[in-house]
PDB file of N, CA and C in Angstrom:
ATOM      1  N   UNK A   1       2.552  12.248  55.678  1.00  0.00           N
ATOM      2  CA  UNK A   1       3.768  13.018  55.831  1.00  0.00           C
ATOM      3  C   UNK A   1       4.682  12.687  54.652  1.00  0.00           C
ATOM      4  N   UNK A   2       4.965  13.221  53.614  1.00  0.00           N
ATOM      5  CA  UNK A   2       6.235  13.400  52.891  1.00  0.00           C
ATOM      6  C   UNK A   2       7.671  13.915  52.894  1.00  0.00           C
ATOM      7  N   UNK A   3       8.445  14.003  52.778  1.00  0.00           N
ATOM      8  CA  UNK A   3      10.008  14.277  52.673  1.00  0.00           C
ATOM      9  C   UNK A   3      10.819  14.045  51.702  1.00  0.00           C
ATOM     10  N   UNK A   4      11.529  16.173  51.695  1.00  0.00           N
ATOM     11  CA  UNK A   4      11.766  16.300  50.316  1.00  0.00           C
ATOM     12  C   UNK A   4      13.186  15.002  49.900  1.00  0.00           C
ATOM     13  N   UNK A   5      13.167  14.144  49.005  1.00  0.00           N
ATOM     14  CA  UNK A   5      14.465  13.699  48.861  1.00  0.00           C
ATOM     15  C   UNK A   5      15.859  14.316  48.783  1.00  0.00           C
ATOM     16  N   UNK A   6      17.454  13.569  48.992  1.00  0.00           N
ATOM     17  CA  UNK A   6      18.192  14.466  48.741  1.00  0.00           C
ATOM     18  C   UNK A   6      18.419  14.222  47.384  1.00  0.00           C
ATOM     19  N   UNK A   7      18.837  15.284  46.688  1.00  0.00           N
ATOM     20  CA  UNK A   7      19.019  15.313  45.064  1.00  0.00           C
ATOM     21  C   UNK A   7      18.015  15.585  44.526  1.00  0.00           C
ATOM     22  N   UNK A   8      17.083  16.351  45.365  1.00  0.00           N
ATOM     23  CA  UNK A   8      15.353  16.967  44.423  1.00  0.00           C
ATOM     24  C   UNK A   8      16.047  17.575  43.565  1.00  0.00           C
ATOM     25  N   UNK A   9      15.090  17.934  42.566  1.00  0.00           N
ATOM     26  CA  UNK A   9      15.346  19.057  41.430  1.00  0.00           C
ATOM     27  C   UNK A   9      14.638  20.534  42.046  1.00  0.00           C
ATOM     28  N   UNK A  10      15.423  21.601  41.378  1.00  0.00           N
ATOM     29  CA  UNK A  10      14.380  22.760  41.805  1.00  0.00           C
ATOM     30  C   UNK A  10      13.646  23.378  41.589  1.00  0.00           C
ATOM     31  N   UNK A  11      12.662  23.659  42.455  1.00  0.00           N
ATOM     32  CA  UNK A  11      13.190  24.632  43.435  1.00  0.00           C
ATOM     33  C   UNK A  11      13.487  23.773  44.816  1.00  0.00           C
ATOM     34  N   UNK A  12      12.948  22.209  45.014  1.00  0.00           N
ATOM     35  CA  UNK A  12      13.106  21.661  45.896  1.00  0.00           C
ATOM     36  C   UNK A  12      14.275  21.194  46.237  1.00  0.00           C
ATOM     37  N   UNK A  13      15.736  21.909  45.667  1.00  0.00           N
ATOM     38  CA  UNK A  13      16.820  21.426  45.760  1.00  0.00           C
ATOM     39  C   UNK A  13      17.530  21.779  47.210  1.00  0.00           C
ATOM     40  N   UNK A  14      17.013  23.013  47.290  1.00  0.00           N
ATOM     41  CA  UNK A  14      17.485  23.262  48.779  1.00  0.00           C
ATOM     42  C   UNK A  14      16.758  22.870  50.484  1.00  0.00           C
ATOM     43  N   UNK A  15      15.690  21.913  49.984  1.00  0.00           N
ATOM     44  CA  UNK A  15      14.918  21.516  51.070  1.00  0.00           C
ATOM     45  C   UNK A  15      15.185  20.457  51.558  1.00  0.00           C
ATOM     46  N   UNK A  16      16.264  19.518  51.276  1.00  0.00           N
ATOM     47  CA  UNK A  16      16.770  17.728  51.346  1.00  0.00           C
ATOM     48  C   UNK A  16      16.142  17.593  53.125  1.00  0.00           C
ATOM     49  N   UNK A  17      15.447  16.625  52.849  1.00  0.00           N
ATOM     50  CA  UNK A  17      15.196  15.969  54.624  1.00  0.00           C
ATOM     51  C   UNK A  17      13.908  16.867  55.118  1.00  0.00           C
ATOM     52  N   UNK A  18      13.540  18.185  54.560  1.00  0.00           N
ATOM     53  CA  UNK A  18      12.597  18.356  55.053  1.00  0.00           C
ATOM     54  C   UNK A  18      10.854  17.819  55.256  1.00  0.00           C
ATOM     55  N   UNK A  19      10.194  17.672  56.060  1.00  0.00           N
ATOM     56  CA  UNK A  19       8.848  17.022  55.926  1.00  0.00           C
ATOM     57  C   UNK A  19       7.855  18.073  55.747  1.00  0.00           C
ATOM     58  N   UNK A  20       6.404  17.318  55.366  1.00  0.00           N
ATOM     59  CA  UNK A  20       5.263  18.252  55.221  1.00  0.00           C
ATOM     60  C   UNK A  20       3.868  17.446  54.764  1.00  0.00           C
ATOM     61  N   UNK A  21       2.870  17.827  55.269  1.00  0.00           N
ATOM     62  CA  UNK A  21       1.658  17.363  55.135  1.00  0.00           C
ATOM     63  C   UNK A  21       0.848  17.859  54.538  1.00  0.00           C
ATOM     64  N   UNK A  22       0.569  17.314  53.541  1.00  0.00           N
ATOM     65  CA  UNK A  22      -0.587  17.511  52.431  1.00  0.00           C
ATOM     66  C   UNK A  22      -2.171  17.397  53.439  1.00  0.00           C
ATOM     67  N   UNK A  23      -2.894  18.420  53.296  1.00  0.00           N
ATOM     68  CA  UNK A  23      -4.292  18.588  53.813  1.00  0.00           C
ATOM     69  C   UNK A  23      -4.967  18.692  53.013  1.00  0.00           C
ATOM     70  N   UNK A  24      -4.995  18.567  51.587  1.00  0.00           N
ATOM     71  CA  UNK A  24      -6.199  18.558  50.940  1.00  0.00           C
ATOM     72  C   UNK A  24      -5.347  18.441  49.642  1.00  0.00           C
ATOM     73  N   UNK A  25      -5.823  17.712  48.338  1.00  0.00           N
ATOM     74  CA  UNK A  25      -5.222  17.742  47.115  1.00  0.00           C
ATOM     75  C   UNK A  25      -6.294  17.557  46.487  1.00  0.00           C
ATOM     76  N   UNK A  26      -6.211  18.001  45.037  1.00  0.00           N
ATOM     77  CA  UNK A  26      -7.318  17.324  44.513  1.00  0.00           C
ATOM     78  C   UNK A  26      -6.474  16.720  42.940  1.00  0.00           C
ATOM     79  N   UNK A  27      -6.806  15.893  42.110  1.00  0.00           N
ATOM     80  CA  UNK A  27      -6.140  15.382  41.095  1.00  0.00           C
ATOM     81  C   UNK A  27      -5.773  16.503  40.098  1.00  0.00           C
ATOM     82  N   UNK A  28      -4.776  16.479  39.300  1.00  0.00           N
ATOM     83  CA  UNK A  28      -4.386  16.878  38.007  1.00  0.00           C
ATOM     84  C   UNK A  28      -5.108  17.003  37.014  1.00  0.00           C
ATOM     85  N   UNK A  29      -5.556  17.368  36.302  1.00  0.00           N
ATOM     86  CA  UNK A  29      -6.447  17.321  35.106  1.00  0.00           C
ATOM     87  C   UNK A  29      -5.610  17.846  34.038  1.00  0.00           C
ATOM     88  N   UNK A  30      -4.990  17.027  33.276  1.00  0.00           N
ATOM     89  CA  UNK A  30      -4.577  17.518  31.669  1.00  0.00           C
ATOM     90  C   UNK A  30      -5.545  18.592  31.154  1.00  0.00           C
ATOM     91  N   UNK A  31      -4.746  19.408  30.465  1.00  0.00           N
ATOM     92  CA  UNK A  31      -5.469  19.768  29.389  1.00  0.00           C
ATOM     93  C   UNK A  31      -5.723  19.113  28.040  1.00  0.00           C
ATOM     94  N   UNK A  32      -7.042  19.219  27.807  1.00  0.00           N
ATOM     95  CA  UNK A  32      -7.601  17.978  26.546  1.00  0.00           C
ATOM     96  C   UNK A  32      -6.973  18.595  25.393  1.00  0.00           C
ATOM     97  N   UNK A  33      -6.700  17.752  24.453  1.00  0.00           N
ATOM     98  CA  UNK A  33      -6.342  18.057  23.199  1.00  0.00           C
ATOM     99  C   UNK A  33      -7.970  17.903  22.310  1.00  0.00           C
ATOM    100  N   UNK A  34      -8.228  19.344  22.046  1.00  0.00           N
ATOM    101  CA  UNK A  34      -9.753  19.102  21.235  1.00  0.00           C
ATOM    102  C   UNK A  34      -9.297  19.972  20.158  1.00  0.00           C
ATOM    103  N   UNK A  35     -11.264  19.623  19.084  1.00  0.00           N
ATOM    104  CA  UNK A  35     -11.169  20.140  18.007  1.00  0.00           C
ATOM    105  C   UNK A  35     -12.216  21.022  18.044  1.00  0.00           C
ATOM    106  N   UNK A  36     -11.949  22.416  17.259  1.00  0.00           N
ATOM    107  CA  UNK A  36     -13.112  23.218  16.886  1.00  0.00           C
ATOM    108  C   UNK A  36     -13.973  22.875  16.092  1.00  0.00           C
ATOM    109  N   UNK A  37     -14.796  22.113  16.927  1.00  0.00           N
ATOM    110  CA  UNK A  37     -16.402  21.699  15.838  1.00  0.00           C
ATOM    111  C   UNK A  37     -17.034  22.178  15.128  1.00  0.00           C
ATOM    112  N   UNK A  38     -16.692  23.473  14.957  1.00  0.00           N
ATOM    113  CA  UNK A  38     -17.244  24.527  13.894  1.00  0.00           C
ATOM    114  C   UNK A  38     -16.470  24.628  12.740  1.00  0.00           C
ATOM    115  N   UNK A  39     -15.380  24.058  12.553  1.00  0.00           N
ATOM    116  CA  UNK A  39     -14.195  23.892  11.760  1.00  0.00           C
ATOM    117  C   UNK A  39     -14.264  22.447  11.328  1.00  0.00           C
ATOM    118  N   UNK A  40     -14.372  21.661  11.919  1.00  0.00           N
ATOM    119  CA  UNK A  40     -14.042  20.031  11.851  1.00  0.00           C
ATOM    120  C   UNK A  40     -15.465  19.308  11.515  1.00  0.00           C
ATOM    121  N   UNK A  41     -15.344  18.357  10.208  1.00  0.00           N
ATOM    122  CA  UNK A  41     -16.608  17.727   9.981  1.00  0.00           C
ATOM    123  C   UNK A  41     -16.430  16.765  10.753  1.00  0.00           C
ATOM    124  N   UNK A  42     -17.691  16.241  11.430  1.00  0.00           N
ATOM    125  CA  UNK A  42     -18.132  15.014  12.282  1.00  0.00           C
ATOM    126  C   UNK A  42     -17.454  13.832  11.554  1.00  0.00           C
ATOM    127  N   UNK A  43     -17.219  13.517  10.532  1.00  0.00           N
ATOM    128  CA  UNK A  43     -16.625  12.746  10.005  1.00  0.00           C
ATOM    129  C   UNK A  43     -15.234  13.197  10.287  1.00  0.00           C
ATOM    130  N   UNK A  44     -14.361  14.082  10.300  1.00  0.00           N
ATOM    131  CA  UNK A  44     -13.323  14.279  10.359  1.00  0.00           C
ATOM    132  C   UNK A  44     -13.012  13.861  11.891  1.00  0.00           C
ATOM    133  N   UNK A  45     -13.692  14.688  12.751  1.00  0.00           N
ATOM    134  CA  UNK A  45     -13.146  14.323  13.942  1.00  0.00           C
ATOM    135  C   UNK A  45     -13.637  13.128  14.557  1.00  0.00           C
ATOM    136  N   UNK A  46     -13.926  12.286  13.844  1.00  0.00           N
ATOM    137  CA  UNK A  46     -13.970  10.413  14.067  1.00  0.00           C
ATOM    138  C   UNK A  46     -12.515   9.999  13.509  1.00  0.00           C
ATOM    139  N   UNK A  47     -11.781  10.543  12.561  1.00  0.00           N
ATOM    140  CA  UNK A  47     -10.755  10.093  11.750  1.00  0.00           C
ATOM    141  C   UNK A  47      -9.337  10.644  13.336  1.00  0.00           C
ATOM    142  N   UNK A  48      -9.963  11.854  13.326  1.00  0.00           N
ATOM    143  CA  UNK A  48      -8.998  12.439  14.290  1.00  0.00           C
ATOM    144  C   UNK A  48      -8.857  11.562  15.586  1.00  0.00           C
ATOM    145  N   UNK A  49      -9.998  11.078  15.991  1.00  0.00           N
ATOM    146  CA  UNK A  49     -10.366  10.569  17.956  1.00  0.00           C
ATOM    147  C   UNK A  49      -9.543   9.144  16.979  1.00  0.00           C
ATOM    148  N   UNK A  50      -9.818   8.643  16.360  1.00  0.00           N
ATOM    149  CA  UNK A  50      -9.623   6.929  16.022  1.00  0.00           C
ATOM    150  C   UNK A  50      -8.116   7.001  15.557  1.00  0.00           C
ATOM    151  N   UNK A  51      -7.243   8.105  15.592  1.00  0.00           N
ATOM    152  CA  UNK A  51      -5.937   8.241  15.099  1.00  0.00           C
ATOM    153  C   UNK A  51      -5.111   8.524  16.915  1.00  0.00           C
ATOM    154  N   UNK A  52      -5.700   9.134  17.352  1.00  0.00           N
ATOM    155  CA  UNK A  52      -5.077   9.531  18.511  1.00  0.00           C
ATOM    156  C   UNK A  52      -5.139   8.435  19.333  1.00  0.00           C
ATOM    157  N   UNK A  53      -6.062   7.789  19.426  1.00  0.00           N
ATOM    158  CA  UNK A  53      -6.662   6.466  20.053  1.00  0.00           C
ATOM    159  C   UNK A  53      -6.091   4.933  19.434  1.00  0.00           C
ATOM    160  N   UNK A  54      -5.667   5.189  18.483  1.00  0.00           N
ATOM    161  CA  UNK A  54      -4.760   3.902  17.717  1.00  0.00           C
ATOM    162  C   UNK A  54      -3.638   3.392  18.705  1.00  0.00           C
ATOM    163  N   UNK A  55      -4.265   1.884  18.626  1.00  0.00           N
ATOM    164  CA  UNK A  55      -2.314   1.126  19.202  1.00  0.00           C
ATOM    165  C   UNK A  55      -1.274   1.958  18.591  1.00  0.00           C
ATOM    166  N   UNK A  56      -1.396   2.478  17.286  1.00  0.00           N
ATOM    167  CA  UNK A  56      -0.265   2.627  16.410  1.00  0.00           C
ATOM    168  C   UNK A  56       0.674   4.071  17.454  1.00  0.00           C
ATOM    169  N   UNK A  57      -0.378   4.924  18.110  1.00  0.00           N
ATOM    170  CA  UNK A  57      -0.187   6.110  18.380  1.00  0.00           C
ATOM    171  C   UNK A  57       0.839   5.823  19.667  1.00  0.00           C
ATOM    172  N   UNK A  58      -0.403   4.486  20.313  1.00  0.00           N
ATOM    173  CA  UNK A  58       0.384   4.539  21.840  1.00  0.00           C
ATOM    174  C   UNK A  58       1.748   3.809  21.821  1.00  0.00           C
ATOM    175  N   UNK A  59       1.893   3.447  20.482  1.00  0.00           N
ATOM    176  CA  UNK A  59       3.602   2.242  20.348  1.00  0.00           C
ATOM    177  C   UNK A  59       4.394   4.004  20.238  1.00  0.00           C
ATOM    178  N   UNK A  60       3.839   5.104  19.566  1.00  0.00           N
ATOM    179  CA  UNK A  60       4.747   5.876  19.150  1.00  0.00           C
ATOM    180  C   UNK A  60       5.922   6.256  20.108  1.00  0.00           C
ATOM    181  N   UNK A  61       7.249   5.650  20.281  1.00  0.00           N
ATOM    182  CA  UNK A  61       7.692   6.667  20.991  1.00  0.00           C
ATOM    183  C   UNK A  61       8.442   8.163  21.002  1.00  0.00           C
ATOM    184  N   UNK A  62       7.749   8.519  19.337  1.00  0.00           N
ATOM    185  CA  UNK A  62       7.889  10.489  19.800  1.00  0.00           C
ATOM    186  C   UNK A  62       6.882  10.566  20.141  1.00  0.00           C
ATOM    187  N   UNK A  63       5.882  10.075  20.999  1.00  0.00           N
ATOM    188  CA  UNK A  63       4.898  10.485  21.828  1.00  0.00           C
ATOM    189  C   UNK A  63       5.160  10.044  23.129  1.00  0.00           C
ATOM    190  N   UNK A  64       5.515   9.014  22.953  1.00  0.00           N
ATOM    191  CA  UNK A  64       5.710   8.345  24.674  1.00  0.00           C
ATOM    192  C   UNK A  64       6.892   7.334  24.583  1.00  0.00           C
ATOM    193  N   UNK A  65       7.979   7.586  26.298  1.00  0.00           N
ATOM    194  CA  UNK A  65       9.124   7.158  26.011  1.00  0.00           C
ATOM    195  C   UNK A  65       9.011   5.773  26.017  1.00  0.00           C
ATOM    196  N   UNK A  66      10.046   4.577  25.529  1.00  0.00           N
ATOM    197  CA  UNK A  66       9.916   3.478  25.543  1.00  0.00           C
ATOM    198  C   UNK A  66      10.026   3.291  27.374  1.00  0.00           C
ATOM    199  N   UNK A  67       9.387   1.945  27.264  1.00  0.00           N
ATOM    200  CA  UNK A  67       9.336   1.786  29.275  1.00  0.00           C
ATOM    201  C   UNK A  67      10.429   1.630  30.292  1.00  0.00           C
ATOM    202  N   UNK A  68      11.452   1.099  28.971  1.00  0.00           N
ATOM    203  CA  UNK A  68      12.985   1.364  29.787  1.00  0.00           C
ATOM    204  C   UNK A  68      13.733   2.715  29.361  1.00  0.00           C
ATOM    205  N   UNK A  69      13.354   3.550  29.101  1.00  0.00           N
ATOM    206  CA  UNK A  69      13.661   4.555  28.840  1.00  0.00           C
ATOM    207  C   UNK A  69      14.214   5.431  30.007  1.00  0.00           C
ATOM    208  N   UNK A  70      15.947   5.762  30.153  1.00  0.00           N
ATOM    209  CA  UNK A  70      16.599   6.176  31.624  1.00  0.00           C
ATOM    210  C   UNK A  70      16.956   7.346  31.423  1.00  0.00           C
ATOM    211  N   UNK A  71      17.146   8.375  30.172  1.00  0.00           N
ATOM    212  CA  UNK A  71      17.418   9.490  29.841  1.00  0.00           C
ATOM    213  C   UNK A  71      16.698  10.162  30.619  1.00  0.00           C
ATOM    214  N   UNK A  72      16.652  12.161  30.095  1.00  0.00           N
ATOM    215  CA  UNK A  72      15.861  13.676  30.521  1.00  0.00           C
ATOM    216  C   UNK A  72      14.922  13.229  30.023  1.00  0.00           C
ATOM    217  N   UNK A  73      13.898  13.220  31.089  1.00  0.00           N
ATOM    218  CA  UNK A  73      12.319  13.265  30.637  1.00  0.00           C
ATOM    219  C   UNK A  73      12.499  14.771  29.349  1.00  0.00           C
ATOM    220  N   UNK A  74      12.513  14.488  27.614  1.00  0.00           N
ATOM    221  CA  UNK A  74      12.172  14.799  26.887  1.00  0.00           C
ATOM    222  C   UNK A  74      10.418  14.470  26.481  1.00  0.00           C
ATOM    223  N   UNK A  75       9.967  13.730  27.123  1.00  0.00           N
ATOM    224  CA  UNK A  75       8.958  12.845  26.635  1.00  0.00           C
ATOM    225  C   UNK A  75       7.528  13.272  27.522  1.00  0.00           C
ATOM    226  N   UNK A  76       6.918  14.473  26.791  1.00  0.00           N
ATOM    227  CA  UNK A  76       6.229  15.312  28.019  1.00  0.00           C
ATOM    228  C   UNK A  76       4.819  14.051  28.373  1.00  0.00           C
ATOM    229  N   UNK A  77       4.692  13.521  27.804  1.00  0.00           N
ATOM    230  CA  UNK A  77       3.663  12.316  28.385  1.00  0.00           C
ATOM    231  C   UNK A  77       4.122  10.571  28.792  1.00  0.00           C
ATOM    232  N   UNK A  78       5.052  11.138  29.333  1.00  0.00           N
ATOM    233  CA  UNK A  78       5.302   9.693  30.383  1.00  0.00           C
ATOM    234  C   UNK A  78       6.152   8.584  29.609  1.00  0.00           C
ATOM    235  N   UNK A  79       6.197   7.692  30.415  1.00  0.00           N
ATOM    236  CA  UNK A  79       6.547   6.544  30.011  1.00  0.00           C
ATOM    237  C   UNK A  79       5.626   5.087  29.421  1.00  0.00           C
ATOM    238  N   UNK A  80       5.999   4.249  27.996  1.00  0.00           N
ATOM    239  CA  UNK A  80       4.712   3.170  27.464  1.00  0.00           C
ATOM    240  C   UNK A  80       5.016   2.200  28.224  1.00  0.00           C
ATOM    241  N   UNK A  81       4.244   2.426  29.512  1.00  0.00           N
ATOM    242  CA  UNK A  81       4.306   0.327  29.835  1.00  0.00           C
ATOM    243  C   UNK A  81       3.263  -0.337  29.734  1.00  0.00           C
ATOM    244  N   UNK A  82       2.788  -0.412  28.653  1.00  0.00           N
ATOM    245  CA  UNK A  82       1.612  -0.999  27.747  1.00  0.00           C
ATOM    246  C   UNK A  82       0.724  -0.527  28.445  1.00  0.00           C
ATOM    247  N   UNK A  83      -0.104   0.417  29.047  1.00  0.00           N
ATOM    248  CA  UNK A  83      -1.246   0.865  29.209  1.00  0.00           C
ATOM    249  C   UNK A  83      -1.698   2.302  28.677  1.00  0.00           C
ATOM    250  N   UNK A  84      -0.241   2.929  28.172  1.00  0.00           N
ATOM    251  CA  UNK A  84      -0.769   4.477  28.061  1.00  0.00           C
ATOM    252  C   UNK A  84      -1.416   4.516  26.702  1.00  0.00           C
ATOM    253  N   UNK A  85      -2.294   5.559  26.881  1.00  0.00           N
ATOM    254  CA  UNK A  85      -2.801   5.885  25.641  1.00  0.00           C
ATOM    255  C   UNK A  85      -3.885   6.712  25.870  1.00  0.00           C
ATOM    256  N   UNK A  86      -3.855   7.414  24.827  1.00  0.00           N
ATOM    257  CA  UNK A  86      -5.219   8.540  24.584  1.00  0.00           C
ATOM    258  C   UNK A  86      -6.622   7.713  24.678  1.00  0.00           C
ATOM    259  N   UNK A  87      -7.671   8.500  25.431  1.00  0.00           N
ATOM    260  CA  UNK A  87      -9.105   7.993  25.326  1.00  0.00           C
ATOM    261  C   UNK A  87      -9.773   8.527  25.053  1.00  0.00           C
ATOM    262  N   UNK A  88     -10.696   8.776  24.288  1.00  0.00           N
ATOM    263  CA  UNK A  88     -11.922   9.843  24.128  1.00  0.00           C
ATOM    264  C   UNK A  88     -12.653   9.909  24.901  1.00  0.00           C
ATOM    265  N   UNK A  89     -12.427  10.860  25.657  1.00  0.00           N
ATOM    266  CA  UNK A  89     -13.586  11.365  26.636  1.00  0.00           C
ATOM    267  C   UNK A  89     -14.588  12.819  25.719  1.00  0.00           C
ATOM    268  N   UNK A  90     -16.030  12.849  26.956  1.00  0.00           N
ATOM    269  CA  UNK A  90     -16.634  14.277  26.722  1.00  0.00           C
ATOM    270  C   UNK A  90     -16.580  14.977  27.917  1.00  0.00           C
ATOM    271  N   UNK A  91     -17.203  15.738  27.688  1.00  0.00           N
ATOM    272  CA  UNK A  91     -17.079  17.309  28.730  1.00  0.00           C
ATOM    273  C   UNK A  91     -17.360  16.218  30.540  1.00  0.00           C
ATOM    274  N   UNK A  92     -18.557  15.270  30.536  1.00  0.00           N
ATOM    275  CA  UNK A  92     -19.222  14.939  31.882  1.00  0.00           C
ATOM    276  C   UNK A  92     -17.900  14.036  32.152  1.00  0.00           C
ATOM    277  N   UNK A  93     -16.922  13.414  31.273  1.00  0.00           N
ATOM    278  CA  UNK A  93     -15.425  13.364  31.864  1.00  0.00           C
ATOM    279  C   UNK A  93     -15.419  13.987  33.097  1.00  0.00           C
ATOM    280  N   UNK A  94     -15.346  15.336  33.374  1.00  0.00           N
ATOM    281  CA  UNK A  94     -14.710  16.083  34.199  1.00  0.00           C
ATOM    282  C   UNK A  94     -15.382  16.239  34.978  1.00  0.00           C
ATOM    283  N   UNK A  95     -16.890  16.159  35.154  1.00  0.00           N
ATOM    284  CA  UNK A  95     -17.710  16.774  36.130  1.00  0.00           C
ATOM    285  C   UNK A  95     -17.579  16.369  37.927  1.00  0.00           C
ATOM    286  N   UNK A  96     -16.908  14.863  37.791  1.00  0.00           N
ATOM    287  CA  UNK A  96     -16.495  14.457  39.058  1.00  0.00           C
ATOM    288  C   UNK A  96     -15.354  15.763  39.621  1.00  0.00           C
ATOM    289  N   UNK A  97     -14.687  15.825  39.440  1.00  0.00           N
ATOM    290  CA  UNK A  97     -13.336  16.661  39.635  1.00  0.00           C
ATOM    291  C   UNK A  97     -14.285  18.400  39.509  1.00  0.00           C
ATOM    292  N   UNK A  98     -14.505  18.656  39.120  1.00  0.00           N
ATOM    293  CA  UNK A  98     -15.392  20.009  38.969  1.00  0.00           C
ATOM    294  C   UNK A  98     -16.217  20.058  40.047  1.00  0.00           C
ATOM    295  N   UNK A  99     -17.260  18.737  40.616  1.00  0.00           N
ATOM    296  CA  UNK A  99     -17.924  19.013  41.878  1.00  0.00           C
ATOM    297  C   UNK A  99     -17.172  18.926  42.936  1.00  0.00           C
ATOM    298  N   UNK A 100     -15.674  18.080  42.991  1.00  0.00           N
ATOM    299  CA  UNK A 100     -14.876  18.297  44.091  1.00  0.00           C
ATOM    300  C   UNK A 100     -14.708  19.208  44.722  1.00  0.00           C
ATOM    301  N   UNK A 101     -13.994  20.327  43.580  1.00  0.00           N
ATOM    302  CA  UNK A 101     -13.183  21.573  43.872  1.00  0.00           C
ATOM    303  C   UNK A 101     -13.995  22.591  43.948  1.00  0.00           C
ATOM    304  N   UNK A 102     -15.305  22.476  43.864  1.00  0.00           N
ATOM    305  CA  UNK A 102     -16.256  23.345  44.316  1.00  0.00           C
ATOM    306  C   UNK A 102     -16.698  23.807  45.735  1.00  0.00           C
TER     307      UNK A 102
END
């Protein structure tokens, strides 16, 4: 059972106190940031995965907000409390979540 808080944002602004039960969810799935392999040399997109995948990327915070960070979520990928960061996945990534929702 959940309940909307008071001070939701909206559209849940006018629901404060109400409850409701989730019966089935299934996870979120980002959309991947990929490359056209028909465009991109195999060498290139090693330079690309090992740049996105860098400590250097996940310290960035115009990518991700610092962890005390109390401002407008400007920061469309979360907050760094030392774990975030890009991973290289492939396509069988997804296949768990794909046989779910089937």
């Amino acid at each position: 059972m959940y309940e909307i808080k008071k001070g939701a944002e909206a559209p849940f602004d006018t629901l404060a106190g109400k409850q409701f039960t989730v019966i089935w969810s299934a996870p979120v799935i980002n959309g991947p940031i990929c490359a056209n392999q028909n465009l991109v040399t195999p060498d290139e997109l090693k330079k690309i995965v090992a740049a996105f995948c860098s400590d250097a990327t996940s310290r960035n915070t115009g990518i991700f907000a610092p962890a005390d960070y109390k401002g407008p979520n400007k920061y469309g990928l979360g907050k760094q409390t030392g774990k975030v960061r890009f991973l290289a996945v492939t396509d069988a990534t997804y296949q768990g979540v794909r046989d779910m929702i089937q």
